[in-house]
Each structure stands twice: as structure tokens, then as C-alpha cells.
N, C-alpha and C. Protein backbone atom coordinates (compact mmCIF):
# COMPACT_ATOMS: atom_id res chain seq x y z
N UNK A 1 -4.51 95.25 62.42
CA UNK A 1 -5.62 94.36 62.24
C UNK A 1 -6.63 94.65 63.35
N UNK A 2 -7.61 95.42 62.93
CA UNK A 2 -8.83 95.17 63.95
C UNK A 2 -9.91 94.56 63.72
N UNK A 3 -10.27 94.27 65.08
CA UNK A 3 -11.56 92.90 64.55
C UNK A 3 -12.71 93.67 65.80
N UNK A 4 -13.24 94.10 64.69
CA UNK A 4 -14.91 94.77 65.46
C UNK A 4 -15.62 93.46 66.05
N UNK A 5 -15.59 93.54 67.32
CA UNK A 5 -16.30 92.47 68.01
C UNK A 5 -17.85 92.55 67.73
N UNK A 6 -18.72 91.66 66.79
CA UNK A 6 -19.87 91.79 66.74
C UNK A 6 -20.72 91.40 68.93
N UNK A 7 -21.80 92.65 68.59
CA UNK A 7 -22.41 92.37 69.95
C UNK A 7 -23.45 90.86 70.00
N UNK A 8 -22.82 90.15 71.06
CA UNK A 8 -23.79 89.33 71.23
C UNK A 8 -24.75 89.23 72.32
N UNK A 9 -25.92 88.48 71.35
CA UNK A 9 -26.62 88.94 72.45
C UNK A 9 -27.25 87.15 72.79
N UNK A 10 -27.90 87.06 73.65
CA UNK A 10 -28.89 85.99 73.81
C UNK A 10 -29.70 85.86 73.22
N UNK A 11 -29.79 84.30 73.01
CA UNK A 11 -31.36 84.50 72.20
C UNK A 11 -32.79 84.86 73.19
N UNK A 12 -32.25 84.33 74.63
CA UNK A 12 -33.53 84.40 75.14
C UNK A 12 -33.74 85.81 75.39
N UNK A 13 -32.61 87.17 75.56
CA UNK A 13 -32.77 88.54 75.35
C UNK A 13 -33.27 89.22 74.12
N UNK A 14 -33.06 88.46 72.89
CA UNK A 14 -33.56 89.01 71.73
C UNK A 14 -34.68 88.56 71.47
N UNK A 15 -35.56 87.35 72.23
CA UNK A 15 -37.11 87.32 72.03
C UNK A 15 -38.00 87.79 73.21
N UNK A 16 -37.08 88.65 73.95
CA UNK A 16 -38.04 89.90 74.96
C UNK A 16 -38.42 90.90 74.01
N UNK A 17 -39.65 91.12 74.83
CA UNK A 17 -40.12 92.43 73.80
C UNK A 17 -39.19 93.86 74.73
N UNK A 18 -38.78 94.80 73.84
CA UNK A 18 -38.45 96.18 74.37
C UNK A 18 -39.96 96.62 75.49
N UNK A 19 -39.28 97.20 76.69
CA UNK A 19 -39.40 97.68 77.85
C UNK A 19 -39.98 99.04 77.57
N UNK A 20 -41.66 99.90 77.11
CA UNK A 20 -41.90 100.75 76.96
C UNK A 20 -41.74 101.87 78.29
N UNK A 21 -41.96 102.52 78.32
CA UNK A 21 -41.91 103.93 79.33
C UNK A 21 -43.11 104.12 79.85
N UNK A 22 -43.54 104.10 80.71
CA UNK A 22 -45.29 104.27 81.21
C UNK A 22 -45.44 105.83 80.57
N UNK A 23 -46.81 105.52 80.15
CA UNK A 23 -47.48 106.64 79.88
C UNK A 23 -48.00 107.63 80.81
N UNK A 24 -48.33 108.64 80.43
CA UNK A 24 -49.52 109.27 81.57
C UNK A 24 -50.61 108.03 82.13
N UNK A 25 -51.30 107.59 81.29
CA UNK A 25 -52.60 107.61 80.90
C UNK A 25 -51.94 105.95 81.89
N UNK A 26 -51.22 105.53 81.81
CA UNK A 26 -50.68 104.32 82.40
C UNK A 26 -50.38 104.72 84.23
N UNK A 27 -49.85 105.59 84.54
CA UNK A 27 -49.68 106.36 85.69
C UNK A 27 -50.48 106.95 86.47
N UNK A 28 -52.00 106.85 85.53
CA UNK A 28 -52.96 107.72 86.42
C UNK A 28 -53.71 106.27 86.53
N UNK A 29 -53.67 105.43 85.94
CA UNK A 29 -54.28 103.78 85.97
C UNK A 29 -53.59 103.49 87.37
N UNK A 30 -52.70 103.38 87.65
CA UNK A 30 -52.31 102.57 88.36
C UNK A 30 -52.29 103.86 90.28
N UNK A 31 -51.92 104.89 89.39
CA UNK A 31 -52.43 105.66 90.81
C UNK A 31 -53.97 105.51 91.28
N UNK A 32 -54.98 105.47 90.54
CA UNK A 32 -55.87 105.39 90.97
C UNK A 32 -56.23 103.86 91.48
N UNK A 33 -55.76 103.29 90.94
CA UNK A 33 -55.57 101.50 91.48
C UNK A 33 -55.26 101.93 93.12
N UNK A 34 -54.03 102.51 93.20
CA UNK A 34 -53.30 102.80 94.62
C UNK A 34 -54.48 103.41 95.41
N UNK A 35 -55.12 104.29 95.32
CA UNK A 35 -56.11 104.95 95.61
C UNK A 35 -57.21 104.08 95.91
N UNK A 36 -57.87 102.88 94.99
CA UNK A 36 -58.66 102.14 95.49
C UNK A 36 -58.28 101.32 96.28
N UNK A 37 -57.24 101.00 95.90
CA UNK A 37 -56.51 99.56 97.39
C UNK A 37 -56.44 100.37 98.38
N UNK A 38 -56.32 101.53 98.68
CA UNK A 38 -55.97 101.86 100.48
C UNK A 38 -56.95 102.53 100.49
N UNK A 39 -57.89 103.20 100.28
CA UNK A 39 -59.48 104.01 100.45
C UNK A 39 -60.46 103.04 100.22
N UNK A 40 -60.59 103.13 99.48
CA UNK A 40 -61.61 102.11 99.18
C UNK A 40 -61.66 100.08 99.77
N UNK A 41 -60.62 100.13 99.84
CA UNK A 41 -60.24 98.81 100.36
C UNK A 41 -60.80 99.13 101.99
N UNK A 42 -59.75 99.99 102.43
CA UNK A 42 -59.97 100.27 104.01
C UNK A 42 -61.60 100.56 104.18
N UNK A 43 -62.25 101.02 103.51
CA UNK A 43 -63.89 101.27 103.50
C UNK A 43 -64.66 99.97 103.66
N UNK A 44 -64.07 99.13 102.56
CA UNK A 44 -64.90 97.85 102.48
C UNK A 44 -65.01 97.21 103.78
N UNK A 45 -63.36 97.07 104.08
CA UNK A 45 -63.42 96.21 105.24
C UNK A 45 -63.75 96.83 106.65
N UNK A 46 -64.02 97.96 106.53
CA UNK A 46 -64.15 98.69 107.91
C UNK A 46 -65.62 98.23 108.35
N UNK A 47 -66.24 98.55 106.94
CA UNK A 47 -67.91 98.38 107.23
C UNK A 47 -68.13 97.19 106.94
N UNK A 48 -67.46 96.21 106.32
CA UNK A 48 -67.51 94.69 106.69
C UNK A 48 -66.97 94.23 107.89
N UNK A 49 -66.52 95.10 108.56
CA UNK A 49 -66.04 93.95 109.93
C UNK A 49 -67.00 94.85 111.33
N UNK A 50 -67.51 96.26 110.92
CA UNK A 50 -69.07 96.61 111.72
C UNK A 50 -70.23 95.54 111.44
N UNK A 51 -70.26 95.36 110.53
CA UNK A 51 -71.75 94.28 109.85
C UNK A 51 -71.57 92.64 110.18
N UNK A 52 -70.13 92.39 110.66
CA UNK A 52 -70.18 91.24 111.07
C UNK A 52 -70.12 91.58 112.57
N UNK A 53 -69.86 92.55 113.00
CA UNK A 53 -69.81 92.39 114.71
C UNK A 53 -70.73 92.88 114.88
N UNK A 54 -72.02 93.45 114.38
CA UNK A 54 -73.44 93.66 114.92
C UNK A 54 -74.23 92.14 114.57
N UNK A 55 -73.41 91.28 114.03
CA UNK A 55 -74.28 90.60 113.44
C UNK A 55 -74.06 89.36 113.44
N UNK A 56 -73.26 88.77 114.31
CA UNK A 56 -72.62 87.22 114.88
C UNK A 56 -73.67 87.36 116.11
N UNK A 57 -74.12 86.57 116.10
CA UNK A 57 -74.91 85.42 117.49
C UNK A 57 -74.29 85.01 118.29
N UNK A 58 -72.82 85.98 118.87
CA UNK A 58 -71.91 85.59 120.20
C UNK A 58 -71.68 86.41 120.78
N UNK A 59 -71.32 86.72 121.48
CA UNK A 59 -70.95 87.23 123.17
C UNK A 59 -70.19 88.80 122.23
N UNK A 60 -70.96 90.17 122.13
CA UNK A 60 -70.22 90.74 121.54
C UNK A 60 -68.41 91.37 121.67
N UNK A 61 -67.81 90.88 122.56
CA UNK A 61 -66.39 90.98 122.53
C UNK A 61 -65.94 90.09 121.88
N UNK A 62 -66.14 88.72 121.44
CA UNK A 62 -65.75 87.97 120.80
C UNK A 62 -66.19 88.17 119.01
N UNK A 63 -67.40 88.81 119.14
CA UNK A 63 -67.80 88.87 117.61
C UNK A 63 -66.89 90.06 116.93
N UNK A 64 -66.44 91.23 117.99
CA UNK A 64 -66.04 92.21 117.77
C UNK A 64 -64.18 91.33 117.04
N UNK A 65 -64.01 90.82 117.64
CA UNK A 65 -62.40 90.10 118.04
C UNK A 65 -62.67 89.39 116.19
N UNK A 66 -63.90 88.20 116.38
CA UNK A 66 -63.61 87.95 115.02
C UNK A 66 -63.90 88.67 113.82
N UNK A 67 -64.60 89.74 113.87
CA UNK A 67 -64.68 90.82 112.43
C UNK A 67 -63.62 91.59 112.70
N UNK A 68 -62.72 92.07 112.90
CA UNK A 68 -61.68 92.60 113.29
C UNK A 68 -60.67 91.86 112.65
N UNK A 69 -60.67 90.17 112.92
CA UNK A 69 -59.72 89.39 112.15
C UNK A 69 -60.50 89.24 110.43
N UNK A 70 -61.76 89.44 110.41
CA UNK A 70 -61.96 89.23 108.92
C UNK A 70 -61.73 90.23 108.34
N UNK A 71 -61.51 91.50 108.52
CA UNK A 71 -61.55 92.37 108.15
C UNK A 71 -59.93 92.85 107.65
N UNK A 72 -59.00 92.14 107.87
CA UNK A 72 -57.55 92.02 107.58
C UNK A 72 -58.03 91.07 106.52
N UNK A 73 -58.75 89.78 106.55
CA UNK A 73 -58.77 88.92 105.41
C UNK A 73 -59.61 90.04 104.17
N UNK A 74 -60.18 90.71 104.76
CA UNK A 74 -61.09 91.14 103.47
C UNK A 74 -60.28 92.55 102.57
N UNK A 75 -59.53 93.20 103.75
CA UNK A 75 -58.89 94.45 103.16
C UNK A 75 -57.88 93.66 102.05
N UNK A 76 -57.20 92.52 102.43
CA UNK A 76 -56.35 92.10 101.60
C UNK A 76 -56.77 91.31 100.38
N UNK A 77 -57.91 90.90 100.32
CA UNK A 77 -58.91 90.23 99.16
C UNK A 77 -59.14 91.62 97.99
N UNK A 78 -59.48 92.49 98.84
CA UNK A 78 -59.74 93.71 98.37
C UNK A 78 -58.26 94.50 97.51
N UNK A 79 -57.38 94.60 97.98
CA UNK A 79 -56.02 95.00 97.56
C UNK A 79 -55.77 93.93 96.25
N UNK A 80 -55.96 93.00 96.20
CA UNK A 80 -55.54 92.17 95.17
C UNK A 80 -56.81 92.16 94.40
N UNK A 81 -57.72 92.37 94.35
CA UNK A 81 -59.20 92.13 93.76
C UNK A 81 -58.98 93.83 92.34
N UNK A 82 -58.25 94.71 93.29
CA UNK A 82 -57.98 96.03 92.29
C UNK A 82 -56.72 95.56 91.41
N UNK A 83 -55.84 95.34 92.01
CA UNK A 83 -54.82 95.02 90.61
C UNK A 83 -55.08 93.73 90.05
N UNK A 84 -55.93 93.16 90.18
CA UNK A 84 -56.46 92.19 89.40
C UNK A 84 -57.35 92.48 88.47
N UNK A 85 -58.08 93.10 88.49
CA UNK A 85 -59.17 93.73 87.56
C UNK A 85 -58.67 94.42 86.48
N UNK A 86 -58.94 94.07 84.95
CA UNK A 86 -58.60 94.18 84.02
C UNK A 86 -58.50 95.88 83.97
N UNK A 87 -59.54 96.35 84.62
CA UNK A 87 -59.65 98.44 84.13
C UNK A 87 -59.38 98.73 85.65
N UNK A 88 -58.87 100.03 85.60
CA UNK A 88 -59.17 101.00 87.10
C UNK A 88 -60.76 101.10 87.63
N UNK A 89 -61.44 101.43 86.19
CA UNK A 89 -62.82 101.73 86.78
C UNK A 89 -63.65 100.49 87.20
N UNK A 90 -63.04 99.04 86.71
CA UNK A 90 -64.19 97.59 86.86
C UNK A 90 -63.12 97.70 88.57
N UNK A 91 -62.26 98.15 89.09
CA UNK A 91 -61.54 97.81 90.37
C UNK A 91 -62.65 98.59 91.29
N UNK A 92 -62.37 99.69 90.87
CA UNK A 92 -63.54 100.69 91.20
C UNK A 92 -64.89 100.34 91.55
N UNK A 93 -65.59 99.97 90.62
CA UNK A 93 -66.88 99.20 90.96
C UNK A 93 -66.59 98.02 91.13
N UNK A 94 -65.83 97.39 91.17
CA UNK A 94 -66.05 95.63 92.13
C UNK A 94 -65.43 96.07 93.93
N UNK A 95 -65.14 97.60 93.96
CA UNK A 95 -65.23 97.57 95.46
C UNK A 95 -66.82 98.81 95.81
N UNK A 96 -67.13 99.36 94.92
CA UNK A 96 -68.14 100.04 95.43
C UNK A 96 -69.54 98.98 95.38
N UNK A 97 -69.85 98.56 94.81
CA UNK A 97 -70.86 97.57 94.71
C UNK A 97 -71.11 96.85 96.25
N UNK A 98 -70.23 95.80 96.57
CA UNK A 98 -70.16 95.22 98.14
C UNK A 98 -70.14 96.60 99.44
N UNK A 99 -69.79 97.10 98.84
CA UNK A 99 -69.25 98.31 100.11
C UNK A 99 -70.44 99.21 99.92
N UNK A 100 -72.06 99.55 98.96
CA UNK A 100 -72.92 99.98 99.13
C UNK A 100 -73.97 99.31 99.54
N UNK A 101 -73.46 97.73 99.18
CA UNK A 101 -74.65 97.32 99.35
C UNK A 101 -74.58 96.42 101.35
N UNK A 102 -73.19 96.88 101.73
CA UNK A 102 -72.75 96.53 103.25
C UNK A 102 -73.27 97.46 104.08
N UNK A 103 -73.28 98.85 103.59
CA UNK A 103 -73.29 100.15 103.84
C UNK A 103 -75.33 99.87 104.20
N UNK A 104 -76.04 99.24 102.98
CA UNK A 104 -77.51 99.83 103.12
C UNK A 104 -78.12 98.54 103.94
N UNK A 105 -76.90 97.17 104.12
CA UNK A 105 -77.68 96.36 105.32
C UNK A 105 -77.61 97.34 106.44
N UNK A 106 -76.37 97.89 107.20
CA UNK A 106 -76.07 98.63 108.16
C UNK A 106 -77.24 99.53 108.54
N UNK A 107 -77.77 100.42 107.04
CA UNK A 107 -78.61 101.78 107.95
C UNK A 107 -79.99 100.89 108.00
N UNK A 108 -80.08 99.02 107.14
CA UNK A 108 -81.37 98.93 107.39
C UNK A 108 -81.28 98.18 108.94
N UNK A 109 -80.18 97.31 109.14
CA UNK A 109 -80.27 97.28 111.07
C UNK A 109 -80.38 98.61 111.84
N UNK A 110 -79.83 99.50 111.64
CA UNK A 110 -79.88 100.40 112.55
C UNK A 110 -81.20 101.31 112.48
N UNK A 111 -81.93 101.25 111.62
CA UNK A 111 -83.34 101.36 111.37
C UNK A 111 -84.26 100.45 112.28
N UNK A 112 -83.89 99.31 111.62
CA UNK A 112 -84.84 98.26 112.97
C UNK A 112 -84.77 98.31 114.34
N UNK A 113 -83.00 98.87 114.87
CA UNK A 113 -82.98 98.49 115.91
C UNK A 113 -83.75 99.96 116.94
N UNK A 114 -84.00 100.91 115.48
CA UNK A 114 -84.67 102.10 116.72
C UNK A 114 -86.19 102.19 116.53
């Protein structure tokens, strides 16, 4: 007498959807994600935490001290701002946008100041 054990399963396992395989096209999404969070991230905040320490109304060792600390808040705004963004390329341009337009206050102070 054998008794084929039917497999059981869960119900809450049988209303998961199956676990696809990343694609290419899924792999180069998310590498380039990686790519904007540590390049492009590190860009934003580099030249956001120059534009706030030329540009606080305090004692410049202290202005230097606090863009230095915003600039950890902003790299990490920035890191989550890319895998948040629905495409690679809208991650892409929601960090080039701030980071050109940080970039053209910069050369217009450093214009004034010569």
C-alpha cells in the first residue's frame, strides 16, 4: 500500500507570485542606479556643501564644519532619491538638474568675487 503524499503547500505561498530572474536590461537599471548613488550623489553633495561654506554668514571654520555635516544629509537624500525614482534615467536627471544648477551659482560667485 502506498500513499503518494500530495505536496502541501500554504496558501499564503501559493498567492506569491513566482520569483523572475533579473534580466539584462534589469541589471544594467540598477547598475546604473549604483553608479548614480555613489558618483553622482558624491557630486551633488560635494558641491552642495562648497556652496554652503562660501555662503553662510559665519566665521568660515564653522560654516565649513556645518556644510560638511549637510553634505552627509544630502549625499544620503541623494542615495535614496535614485532608488526611489521610478526610471534610471528620471534618477539621473533628478540628480543632474540640482547639481548644474549648484555648479552655475558657484562659477557665478566666483565670477563676482574676481
Amino acid at each position: 500500500m502506498s500513499s503518494a503524499a500530495a505536496p502541501t503547500t500554504s496558501p499564503r505561498a501559493a498567492s506569491r507570485p513566482r520569483r523572475t530572474p533579473p534580466t539584462p536590461d534589469m541589471r544594467l537599471s540598477i547598475l546604473s542606479r549604483v553608479l548614480a548613488a555613489v558618483f553622482g550623489g558624491y557630486l551633488l553633495a560635494a558641491l552642495g556643501a562648497v556652496l554652503m561654506a562660501r555662503g553662510l554668514p559665519i566665521v568660515q571654520t564653522e560654516a565649513t564644519g556645518a556644510a560638511t555635516l549637510f553634505s552627509f544629509v544630502s549625499y544620503t537624500g541623494a542615495v535614496m532619491w535614485v532608488f526611489a525614482a521610478r526610471t534610471a534615467a528620471r534618477a539621473w536627471l533628478g540628480l543632474a538638474a540640482p547639481t548644474a544648477l549648484i555648479l552655475a551659482l558657484l562659477l557665478l560667485i566666483d565670477g563676482a568675487a574676481r
